[in-house]
N, C-alpha and C. Protein backbone atom coordinates (compact mmCIF):
# COMPACT_ATOMS: atom_id res chain seq x y z
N UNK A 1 11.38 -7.24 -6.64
CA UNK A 1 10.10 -7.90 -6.50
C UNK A 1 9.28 -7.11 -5.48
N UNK A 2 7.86 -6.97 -5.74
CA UNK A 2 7.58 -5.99 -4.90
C UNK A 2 6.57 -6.86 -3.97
N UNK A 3 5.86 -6.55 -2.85
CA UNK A 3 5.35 -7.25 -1.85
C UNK A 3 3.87 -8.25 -1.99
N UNK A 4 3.47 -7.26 -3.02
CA UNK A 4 1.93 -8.46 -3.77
C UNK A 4 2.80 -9.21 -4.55
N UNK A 5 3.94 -9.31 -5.22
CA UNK A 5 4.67 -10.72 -5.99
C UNK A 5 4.70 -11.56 -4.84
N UNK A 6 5.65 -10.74 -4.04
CA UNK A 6 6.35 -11.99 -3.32
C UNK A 6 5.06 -12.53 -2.29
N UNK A 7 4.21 -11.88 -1.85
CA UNK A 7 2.85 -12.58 -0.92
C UNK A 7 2.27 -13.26 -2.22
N UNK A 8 2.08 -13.38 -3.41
CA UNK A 8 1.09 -14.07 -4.54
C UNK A 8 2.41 -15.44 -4.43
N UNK A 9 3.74 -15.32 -4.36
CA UNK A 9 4.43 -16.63 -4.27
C UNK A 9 4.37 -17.49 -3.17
N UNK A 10 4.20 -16.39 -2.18
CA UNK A 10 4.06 -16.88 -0.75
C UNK A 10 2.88 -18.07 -0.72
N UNK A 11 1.62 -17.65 -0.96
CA UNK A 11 0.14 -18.40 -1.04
C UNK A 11 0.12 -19.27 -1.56
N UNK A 12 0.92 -19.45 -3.19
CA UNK A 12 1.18 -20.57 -4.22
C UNK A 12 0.46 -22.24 -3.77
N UNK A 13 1.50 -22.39 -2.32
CA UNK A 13 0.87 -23.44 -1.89
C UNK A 13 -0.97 -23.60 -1.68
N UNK A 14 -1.39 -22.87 -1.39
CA UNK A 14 -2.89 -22.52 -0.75
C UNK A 14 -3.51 -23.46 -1.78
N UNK A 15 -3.36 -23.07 -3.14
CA UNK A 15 -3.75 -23.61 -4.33
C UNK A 15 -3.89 -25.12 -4.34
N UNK A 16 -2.81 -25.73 -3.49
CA UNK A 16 -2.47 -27.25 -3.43
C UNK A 16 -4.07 -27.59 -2.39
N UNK A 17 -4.39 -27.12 -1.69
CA UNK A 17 -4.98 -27.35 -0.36
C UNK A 17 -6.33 -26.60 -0.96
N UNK A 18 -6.54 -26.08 -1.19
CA UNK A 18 -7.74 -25.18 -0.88
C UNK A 18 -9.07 -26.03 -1.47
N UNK A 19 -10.05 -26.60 -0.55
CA UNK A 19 -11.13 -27.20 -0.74
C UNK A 19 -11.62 -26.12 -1.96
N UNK A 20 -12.76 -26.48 -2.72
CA UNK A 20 -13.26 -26.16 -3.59
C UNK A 20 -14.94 -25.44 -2.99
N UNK A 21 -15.40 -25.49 -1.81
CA UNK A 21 -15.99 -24.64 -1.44
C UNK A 21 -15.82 -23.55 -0.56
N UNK A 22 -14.73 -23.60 -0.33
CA UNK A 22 -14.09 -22.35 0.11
C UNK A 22 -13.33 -21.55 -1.14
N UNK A 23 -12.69 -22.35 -1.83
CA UNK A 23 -12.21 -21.13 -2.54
C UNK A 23 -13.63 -20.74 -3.48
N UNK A 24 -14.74 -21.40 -3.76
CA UNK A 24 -15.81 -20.70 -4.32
C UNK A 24 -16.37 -19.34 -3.54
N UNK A 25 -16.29 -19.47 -1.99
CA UNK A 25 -16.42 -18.69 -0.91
C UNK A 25 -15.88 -17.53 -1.40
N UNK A 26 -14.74 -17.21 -1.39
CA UNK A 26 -13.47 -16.45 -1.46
C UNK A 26 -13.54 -16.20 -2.49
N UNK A 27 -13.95 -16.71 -3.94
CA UNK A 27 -14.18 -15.82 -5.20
C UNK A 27 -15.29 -15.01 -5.17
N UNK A 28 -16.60 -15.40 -4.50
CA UNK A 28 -17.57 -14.28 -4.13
C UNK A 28 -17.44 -13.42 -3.52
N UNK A 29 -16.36 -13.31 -2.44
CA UNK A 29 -16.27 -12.08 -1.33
C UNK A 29 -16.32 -10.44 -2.34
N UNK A 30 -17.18 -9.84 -1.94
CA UNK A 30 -17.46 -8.26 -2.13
C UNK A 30 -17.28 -7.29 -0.70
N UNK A 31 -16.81 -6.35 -1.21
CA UNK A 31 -17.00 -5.35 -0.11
C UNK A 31 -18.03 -4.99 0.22
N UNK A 32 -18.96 -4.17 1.53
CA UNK A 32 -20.16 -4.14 1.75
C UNK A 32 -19.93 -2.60 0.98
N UNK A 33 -21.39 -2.31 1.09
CA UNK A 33 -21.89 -1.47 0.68
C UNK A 33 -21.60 0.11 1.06
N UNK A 34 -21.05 -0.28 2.17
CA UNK A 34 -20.95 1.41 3.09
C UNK A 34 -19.32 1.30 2.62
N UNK A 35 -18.89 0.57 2.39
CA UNK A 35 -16.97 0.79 2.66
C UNK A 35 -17.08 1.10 1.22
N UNK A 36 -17.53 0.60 0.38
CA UNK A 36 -17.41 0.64 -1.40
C UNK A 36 -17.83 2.24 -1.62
N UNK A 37 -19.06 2.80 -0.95
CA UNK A 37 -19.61 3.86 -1.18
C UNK A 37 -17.66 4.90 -0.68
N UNK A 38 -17.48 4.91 0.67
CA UNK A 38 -16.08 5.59 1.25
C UNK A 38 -15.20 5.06 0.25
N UNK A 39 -15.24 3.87 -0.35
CA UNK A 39 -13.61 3.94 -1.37
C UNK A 39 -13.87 4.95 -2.42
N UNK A 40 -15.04 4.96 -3.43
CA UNK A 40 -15.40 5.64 -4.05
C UNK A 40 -15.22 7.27 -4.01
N UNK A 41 -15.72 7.70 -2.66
CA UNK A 41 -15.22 9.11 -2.45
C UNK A 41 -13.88 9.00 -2.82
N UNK A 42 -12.79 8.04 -1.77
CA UNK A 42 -11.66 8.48 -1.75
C UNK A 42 -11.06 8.20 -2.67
N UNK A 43 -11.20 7.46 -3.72
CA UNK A 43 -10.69 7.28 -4.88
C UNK A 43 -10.99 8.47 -5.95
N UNK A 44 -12.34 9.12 -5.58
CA UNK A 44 -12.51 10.42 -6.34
C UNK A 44 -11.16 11.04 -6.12
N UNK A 45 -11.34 11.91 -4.46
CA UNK A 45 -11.05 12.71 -3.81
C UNK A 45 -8.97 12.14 -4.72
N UNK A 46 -8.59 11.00 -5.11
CA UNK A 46 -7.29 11.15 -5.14
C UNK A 46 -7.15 11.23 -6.57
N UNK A 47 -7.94 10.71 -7.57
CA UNK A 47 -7.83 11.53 -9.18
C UNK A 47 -7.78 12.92 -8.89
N UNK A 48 -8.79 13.95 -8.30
CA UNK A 48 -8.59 14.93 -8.64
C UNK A 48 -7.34 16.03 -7.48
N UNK A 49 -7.07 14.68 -6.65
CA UNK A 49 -5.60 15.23 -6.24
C UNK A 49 -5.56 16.38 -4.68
N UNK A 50 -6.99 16.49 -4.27
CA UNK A 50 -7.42 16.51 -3.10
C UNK A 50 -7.66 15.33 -1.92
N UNK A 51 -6.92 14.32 -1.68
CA UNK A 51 -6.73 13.75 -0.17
C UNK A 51 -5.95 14.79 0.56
N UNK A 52 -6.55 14.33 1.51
CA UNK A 52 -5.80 14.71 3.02
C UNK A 52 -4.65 13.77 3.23
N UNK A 53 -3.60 14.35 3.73
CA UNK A 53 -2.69 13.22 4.40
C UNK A 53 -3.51 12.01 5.42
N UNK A 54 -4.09 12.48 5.94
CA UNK A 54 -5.30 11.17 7.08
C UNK A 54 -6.09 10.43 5.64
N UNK A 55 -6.77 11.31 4.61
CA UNK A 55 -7.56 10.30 3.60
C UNK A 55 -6.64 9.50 2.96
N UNK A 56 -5.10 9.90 2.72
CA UNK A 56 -4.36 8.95 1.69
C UNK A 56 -4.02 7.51 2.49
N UNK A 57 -3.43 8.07 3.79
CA UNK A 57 -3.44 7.07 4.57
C UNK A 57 -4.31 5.96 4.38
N UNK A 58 -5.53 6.33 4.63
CA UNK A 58 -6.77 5.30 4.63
C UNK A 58 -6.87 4.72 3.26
N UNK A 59 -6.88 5.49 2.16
CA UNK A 59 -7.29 5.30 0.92
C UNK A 59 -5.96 4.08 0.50
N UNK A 60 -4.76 3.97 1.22
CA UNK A 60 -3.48 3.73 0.95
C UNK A 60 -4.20 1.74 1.45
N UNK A 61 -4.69 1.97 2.56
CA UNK A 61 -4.78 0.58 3.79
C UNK A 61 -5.79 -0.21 2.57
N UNK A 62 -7.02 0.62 2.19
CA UNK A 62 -8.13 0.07 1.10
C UNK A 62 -7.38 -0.48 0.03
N UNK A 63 -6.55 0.26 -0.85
CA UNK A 63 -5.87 -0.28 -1.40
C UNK A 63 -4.83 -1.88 -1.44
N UNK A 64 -4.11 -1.77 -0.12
CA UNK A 64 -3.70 -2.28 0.27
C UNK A 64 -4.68 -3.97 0.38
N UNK A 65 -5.49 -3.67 1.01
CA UNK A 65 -6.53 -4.81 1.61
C UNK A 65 -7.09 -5.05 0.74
N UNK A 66 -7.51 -4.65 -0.78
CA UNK A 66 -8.35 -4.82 -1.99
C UNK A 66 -7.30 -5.54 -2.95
N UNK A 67 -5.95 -5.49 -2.65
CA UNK A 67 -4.92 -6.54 -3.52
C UNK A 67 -4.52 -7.72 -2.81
N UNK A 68 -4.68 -7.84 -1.27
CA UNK A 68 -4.78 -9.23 -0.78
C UNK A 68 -5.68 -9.65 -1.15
N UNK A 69 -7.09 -8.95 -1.25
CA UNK A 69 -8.33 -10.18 -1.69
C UNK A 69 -8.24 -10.34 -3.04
N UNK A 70 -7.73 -9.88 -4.15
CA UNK A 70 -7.36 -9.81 -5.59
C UNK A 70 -6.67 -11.21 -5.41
N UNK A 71 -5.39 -11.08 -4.36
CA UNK A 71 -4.33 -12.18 -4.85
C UNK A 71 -5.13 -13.79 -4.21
N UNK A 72 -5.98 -13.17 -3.02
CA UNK A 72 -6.84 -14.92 -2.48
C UNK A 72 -7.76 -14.96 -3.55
N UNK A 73 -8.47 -14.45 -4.09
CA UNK A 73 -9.27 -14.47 -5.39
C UNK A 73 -8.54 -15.42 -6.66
N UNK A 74 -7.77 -14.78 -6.92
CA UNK A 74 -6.83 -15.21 -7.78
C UNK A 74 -6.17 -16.93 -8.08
N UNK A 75 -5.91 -17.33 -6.51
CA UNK A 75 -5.62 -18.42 -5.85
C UNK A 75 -6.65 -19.40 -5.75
N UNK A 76 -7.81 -18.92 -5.43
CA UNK A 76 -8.94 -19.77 -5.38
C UNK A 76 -9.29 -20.16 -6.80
N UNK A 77 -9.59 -19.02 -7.64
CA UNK A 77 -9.30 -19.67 -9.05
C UNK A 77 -8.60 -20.61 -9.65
N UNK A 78 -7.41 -20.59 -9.24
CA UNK A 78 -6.29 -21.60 -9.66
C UNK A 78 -6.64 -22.55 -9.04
N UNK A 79 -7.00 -23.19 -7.71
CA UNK A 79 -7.36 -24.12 -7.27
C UNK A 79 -8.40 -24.87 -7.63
N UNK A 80 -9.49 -23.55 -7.96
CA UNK A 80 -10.55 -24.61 -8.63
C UNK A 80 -10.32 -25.40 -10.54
N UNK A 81 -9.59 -24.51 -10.38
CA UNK A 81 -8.88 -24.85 -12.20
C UNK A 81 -8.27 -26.15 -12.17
N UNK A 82 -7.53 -26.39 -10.86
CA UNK A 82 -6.52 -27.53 -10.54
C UNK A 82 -7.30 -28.27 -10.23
N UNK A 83 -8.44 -28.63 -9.61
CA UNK A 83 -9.37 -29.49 -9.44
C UNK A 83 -10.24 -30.05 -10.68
N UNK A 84 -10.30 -29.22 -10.88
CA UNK A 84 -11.07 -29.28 -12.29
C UNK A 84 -11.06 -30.54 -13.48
N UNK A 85 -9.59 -30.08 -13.53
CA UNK A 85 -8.75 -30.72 -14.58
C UNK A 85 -8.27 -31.67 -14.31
C-alpha cells in the first residue's frame, strides 16, 4: 500500500465530520498563479528529462503537496455526496 492509499484511509473519517461549507471551501482551492506558472516549467523541464537534482527535489515536494489536496478534494466530495443523500 503506498502512502496516498494509506493517508486517503487515514482521512476516511473527515468525510463523517466535514461541514458542507468547508468541504465546498476545499473543493475550490487552486494553486496561485506564480507557483502553477514554476510547476509548469518544472514539469516541462522533467518530460524532457532536464531537472536538476535541486529542481527534482522541488518538483518531487509539488507533487507531493498537489496529491494531498487531490485526496482533501476528493474527501470533501464524498462528504458533500453523504450529505446530500
Amino acid at each position: 500500500m503506498n502512502a496516498t492509499s494509506i493517508l486517503d484511509r487515514f482521512l476516511e473519517p473527515v468525510t463523517q465530520i466535514l461541514p458542507q461549507e468547508t468541504a465546498r471551501q476545499i473543493i475550490d482551492l487552486h494553486i496561485d498563479p506564480q507557483l502553477q506558472a514554476r510547476l509548469d516549467v518544472l514539469a516541462e523541464k522533467a518530460n524532457q528529462g532536464t531537472l536538476s537534482a535541486e529542481e527534482h527535489e522541488e518538483y518531487a515536494e509539488y507533487v507531493e503537496g498537489l496529491d494531498l489536496i487531490a485526496i482533501f478534494k476528493m474527501k470533501a466530495r464524498a462528504a458533500l455526496r453523504r450529505q446530500m443523500s
